[in-house]
Protein backbone atom coordinates (compact mmCIF):
# COMPACT_ATOMS: atom_id res chain seq x y z
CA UNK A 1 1.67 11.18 -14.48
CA UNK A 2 2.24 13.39 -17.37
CA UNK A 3 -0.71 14.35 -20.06
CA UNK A 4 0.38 11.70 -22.54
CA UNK A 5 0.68 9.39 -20.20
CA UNK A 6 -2.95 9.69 -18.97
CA UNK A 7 -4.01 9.84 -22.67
CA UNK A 8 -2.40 6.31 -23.34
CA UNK A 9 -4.03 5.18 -19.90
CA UNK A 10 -7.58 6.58 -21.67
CA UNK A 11 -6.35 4.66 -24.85
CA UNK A 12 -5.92 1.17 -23.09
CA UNK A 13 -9.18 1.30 -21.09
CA UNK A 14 -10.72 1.66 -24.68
CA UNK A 15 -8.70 -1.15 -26.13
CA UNK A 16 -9.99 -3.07 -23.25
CA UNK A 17 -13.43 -2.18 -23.53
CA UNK A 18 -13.42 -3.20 -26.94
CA UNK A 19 -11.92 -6.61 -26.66
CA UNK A 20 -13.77 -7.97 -23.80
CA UNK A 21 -14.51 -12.07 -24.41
CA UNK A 22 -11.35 -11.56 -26.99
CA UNK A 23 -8.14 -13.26 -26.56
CA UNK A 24 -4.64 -11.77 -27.05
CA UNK A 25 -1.41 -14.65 -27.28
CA UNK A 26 1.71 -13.26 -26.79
CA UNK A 27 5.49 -13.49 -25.32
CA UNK A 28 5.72 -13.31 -21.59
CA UNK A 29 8.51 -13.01 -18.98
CA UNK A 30 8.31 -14.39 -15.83
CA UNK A 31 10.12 -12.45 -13.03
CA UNK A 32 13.62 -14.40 -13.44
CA UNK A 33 13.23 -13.20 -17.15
CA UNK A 34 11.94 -16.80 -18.49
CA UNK A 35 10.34 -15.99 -21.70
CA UNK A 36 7.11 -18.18 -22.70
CA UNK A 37 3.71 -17.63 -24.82
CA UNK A 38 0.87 -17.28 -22.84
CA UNK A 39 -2.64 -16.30 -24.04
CA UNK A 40 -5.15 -14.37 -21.99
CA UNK A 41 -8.92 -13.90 -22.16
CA UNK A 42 -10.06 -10.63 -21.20
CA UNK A 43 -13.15 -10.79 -18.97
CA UNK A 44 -13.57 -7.55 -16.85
CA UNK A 45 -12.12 -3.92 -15.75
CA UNK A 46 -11.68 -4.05 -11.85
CA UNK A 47 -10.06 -0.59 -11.38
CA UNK A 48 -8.63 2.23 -13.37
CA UNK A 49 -6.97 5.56 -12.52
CA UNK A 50 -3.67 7.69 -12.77
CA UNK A 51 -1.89 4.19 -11.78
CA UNK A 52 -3.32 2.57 -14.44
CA UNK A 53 -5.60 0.12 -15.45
CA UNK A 54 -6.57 -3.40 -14.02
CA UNK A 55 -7.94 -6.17 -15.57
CA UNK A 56 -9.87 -9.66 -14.67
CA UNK A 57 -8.16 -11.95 -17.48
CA UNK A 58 -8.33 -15.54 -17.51
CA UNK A 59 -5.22 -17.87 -18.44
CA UNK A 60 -6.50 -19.84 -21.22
CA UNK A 61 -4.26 -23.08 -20.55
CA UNK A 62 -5.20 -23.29 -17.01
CA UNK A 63 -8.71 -21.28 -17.09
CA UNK A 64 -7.16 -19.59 -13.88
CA UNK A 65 -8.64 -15.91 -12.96
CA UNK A 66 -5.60 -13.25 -12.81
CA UNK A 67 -5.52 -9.45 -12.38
CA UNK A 68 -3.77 -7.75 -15.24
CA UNK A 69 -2.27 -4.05 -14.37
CA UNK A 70 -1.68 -2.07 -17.28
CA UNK A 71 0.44 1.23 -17.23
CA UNK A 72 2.25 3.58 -19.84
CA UNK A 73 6.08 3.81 -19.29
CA UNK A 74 7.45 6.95 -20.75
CA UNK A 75 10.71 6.32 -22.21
CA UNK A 76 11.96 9.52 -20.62
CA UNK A 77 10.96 8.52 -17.45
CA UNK A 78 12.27 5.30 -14.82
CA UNK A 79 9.68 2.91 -14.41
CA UNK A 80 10.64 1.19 -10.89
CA UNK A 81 7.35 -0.34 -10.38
CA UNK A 82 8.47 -3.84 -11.81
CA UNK A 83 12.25 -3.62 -11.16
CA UNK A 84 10.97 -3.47 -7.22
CA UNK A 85 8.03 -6.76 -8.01
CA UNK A 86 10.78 -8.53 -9.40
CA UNK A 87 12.70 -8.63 -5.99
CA UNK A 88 10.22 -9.54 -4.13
CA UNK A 89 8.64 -12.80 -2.98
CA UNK A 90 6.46 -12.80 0.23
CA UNK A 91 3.16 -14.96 0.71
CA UNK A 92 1.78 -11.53 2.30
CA UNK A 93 2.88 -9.24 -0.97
CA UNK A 94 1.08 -9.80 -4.10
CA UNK A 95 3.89 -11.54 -5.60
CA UNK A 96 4.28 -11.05 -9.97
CA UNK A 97 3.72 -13.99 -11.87
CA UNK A 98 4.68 -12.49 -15.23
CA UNK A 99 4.56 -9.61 -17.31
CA UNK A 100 5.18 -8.50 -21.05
CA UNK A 101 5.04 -5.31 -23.15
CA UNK A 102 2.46 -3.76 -26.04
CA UNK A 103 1.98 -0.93 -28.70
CA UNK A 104 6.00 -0.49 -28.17
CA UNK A 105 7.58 2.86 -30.10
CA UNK A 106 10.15 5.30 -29.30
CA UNK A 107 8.11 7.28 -27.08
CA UNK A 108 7.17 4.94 -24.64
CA UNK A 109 5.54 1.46 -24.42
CA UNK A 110 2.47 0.04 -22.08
CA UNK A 111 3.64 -2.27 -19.25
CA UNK A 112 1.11 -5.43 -18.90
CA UNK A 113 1.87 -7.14 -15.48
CA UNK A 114 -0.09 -10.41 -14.29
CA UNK A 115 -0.91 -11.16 -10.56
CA UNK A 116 -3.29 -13.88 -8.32
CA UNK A 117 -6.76 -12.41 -8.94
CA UNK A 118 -8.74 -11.53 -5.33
CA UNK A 119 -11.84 -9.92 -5.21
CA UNK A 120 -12.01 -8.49 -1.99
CA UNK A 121 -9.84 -5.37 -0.67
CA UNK A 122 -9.80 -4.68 3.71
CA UNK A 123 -11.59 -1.51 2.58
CA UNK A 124 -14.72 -3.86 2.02
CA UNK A 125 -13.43 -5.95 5.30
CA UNK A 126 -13.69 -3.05 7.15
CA UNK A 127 -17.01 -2.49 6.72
CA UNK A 128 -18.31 -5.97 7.67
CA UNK A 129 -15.44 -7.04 10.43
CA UNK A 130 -15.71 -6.81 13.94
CA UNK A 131 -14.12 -10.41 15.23
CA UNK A 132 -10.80 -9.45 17.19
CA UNK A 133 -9.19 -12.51 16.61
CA UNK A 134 -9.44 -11.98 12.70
CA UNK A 135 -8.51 -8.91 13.08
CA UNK A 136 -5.33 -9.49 15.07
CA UNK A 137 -4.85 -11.63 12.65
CA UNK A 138 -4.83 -10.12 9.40
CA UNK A 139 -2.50 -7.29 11.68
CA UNK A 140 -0.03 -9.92 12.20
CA UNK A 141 -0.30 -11.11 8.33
CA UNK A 142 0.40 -7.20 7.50
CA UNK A 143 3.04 -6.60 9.44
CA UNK A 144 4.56 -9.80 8.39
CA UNK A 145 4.64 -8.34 5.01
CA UNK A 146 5.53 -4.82 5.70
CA UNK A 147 8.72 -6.28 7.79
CA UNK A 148 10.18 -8.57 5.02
CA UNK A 149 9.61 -5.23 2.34
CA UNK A 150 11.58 -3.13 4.85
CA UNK A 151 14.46 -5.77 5.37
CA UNK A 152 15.19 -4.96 1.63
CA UNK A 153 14.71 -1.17 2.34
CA UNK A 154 11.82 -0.90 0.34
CA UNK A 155 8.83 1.86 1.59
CA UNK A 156 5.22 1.14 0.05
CA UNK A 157 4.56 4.93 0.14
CA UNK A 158 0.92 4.01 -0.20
CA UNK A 159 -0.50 1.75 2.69
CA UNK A 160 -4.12 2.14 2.41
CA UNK A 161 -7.19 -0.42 2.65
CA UNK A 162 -7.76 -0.42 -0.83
CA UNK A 163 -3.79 -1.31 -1.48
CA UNK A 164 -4.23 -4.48 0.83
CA UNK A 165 -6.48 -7.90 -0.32
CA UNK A 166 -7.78 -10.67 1.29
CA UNK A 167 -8.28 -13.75 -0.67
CA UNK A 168 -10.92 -16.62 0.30
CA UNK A 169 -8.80 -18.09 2.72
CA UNK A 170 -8.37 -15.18 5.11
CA UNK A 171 -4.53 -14.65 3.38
CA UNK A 172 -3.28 -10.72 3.30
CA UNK A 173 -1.48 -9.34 0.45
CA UNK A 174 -0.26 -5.96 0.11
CA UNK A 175 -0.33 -4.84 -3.30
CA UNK A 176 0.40 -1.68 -5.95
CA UNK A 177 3.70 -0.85 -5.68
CA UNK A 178 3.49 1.79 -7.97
CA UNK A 179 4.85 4.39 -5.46
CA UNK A 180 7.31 1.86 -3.62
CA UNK A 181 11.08 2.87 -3.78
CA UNK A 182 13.89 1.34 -1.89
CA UNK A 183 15.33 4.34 0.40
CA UNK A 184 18.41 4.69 0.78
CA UNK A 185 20.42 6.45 3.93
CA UNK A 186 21.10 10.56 2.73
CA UNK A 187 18.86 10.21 -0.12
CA UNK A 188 16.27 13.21 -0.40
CA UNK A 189 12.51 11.52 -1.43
CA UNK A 190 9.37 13.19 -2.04
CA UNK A 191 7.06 13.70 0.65
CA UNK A 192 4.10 14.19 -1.03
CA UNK A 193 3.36 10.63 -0.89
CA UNK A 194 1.05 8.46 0.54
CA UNK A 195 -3.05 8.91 0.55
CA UNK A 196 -3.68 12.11 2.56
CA UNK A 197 -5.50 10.33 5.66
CA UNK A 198 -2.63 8.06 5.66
CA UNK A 199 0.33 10.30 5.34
CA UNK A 200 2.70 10.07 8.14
CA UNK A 201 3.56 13.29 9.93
CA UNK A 202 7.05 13.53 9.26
CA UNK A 203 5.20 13.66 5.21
CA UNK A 204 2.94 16.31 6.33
CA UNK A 205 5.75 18.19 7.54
CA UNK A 206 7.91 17.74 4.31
CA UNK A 207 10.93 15.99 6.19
CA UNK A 208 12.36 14.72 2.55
CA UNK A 209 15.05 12.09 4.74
CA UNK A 210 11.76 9.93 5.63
CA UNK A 211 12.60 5.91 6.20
CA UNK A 212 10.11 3.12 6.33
CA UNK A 213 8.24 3.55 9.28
CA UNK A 214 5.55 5.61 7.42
CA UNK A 215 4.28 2.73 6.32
CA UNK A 216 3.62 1.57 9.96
CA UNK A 217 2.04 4.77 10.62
CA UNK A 218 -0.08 3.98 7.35
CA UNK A 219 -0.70 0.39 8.61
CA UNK A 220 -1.71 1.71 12.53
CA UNK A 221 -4.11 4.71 10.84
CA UNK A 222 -5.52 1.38 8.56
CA UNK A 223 -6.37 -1.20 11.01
CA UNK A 224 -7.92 1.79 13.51
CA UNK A 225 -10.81 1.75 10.76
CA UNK A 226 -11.92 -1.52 11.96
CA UNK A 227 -13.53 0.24 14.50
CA UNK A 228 -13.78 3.67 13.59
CA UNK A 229 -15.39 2.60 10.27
CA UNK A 230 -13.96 5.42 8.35
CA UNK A 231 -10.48 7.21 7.91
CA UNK A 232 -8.82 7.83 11.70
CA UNK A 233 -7.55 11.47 10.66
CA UNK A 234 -9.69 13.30 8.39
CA UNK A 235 -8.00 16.19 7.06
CA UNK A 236 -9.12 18.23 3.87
CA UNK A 237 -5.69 19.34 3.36
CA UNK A 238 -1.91 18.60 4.64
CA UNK A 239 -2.69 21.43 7.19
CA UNK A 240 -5.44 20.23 8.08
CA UNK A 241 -4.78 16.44 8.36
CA UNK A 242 -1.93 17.51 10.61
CA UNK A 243 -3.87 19.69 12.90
CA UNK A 244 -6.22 16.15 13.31
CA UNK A 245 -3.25 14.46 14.25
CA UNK A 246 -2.33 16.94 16.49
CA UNK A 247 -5.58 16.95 18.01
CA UNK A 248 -5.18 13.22 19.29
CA UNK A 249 -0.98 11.97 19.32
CA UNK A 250 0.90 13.72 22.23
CA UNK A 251 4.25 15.39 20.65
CA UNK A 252 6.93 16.45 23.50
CA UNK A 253 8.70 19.92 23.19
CA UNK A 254 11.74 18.26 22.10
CA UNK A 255 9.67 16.28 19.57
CA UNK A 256 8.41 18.94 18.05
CA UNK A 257 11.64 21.08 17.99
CA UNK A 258 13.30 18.61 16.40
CA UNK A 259 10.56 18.04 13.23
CA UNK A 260 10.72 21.40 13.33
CA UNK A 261 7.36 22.10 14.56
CA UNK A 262 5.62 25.24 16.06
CA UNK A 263 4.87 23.83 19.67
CA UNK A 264 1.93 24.95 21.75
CA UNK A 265 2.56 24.09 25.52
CA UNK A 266 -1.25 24.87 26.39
CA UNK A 267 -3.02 22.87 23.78
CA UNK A 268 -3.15 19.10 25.68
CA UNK A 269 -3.89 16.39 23.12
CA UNK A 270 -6.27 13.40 24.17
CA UNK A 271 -3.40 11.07 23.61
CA UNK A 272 -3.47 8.02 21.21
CA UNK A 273 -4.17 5.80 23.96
CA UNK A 274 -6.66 7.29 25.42
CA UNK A 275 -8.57 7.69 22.11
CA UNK A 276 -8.10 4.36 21.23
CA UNK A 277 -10.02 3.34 24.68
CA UNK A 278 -12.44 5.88 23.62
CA UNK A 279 -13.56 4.47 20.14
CA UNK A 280 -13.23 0.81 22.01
CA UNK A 281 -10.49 -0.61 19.91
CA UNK A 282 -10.09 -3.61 21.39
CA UNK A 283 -7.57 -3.68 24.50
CA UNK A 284 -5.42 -6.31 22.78
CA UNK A 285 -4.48 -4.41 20.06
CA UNK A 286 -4.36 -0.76 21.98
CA UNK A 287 -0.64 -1.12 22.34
CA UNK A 288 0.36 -1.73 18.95
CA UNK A 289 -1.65 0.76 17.27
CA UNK A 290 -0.60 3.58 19.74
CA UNK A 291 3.19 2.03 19.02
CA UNK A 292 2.27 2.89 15.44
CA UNK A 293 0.80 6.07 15.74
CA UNK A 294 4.13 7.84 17.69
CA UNK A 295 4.53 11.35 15.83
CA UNK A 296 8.05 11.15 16.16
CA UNK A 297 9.66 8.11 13.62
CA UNK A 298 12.58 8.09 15.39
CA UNK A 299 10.20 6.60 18.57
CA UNK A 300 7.76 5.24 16.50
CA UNK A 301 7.91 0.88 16.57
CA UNK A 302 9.89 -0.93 13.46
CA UNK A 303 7.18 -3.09 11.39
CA UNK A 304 10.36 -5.50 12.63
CA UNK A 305 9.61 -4.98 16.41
CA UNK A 306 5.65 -5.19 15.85
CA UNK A 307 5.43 -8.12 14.36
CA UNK A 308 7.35 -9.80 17.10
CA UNK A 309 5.01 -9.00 19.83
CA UNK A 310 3.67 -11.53 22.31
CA UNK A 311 -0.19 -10.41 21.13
CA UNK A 312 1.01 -12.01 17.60
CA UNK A 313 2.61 -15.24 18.96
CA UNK A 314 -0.06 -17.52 18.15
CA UNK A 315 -0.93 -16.29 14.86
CA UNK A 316 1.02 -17.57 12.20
CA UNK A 317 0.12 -18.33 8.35
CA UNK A 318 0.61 -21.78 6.97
C-alpha cells in the first residue's frame, strides 16, 4: 500500500468514526452491475489495517446487519480485489452482495463493498473447539471452498484463521480477497505473500511460478491449530519459518534439489506424521493434514483431491 493510500485509509476510519448512528443513501451496484439506491446505517468498526477498513452497517429497508469493507484504489494502480468477488459465487466464499464508490477524483477513489455480516472468525473457534466431528467438518466446508476458487484458477494468497468465518449455523466462508489473483501457467507472481506462519515453502523459497496449492498448505498449517492452539510453524523470519518447517516435513534429496534447496543428509526431520500423532491431532484427520503439509507442491494433494476423501463423505452442507 503506498503512503497516500494509507493516509486515505486513516481518512475513512475518521469519516467513520464521525458518522456512527448516521445514515449515508446512495447508488449501488450489485455484482451483475444492477444499479439501485440503497441506504446504510453505520453502527460499528470491526477491523481496520493496510487492507482497509470494515464496517458493521445496517440496511435500512431490511434492518439486516452487513460488513462494509472500505479501501482506497489508486488510479495508477489495478484494483483486482472486486473484479475477482464479482466471479465468484460459492456458499463457502463470502459471496459480494453489492458495492459502490465515494470521495471520487482523479487521483483515486475509495471502494465501499457490502457482504453477510458474521461475528465470529475460526481464529476465535480455535480457541474454544475440540469436537472432531465439527472439526472435520468445517475441513470439509473449507476445502469445498478452496476447490471451487481453484477450478477458476484463482489462489487466496492469504489463508489464515482470521480470513475464514463461521456464521451461527456452523457455515464456513472464506473471505478477503484482497491478495487473491487468478494464476496463470508461465506467469511470474510475487512470493512474498501469504501471513508468514502460513506461507508455503515453495514462498519461503521465492519460487515466483507458485500455483494454488499454497493455499492447501495454508489450509493444513490452519486446521493443525485446532489442536496445537497456536500457529504450527513459528518462524520470526522467512529463514526462520523455513528452518521450522524443516524441522518437522521430510524433504527427499531430489526434493530439495529440485526447489533448489541446500540439502543436509544427516539432519532427520520428525516427519509430519509423526508430529501430528505427537500433538494428538485426531487420527481421522492425520492423513489429510500430512497430504497438505508435503514440502514439495508438485506432491502435495489438490484442494480437488482432498475434498473428495472418504473421511469427508458424510459431511455435506445443505
Amino acid at each position: 500500500m503506498t503512503h497516500k493510500a494509507r493516509v486515505k485509509q486513516m481518512e475513512a476510519e475518521d469519516f467513520f468514526k464521525s458518522n456512527y448512528n448516521s445514515s449515508i443513501r446512495t447508488i449501488v451496484y450489485t455484482k451483475k452491475g444492477v444499479r439501485k439506491i440503497s441506504t446504510y446505517k453505520f453502527v460499528e468498526t470491526v477491523g481496520s489495517g493496510t487492507f482497509g477498513i470494515v464496517m458493521r452497517v445496517k440496511k435500512m429497508n431490511s434492518y439486516e446487519n452487513l460488513a462494509l469493507k472500505r479501501v482506497y484504489i489508486d488510479s495508477r494502480y489495478y484494483q483486482r480485489e472486486l473484479e475477482i468477488l464479482k466471479k465468484i459465487n460459492h456458499k463457502n466464499l463470502l459471496n459480494l452482495i453489492e458495492y459502490f464508490y465515494s470521495n471520487v477524483n482523479k487521483e483515486g477513489r475509495f471502494l465501499n463493498m457490502l457482504f453477510q455480516y458474521s461475528q465470529n472468525t475460526l481464529y476465535d473457534l480455535i480457541k474454544v473447539e475440540d469436537e472432531t466431528e465439527k472439526i472435520i467438518f468445517l475441513y470439509k466446508q473449507a476445502l469445498d471452498g478452496l476447490e471451487y476458487l481453484h477450478s477458476l484458477n484463482i489462489c487466496h494468497r492469504d489463508i489464515k484463521p482470521l480470513n475464514i468465518l463461521v456464521d451461527s449455523d456452523g457455515i464456513l466462508k472464506i473471505c478477503d480477497f484482497g491478495s487473491a489473483k487468478v494464476l496463470e501457467n508461465g506467469t511470474k507472481n510475487i512470493t512474498y505473500i501469504c501471513s508468514r506462519h502460513y506461507r508455503a515453502p515453495e514462498n519461503l523459497l521465492g519460487i515466483s511460478s507458485y500455483d494454488c496449492k499454497i493455499d492447501v498448505w495454508a489450509m493444513g498449517c490452519v486446521f493443525c491449530e485446532f489442536y496445537t492452539r497456536c500457529p504450527l510453524f513459528k518462524g520470526e523470519n522467512n529463514t526462520d519459518q523455513l528452518s521450522k518447517i524443516t524441522e518437522v516435513v521430510y524433504i527427499s534429496y531430489s526434493d530439495a534439489l529440485e526447489m533448489n534447496l541446500t540439502y543436509d543428509e544427516t539432519f532427520t526431520p520428525i516427519g509430519i506424521k509423526n508430529y501430528l500423532r505427537k500433538i494428538s491431532v485426531d487420527t481421522k484427520l492425520v492423513d489429510v493434514i500430512e497430504m497438505s503439509l508435503v514440502f514439495n507442491p508438485n506432491k502435495r494433494a489438490s484442494s480437488t483431491y482432498l475434498a473428495q476423501l472418504p473421511i469427508f463423505k458424510n459431511y455435506k452442507t445443505k
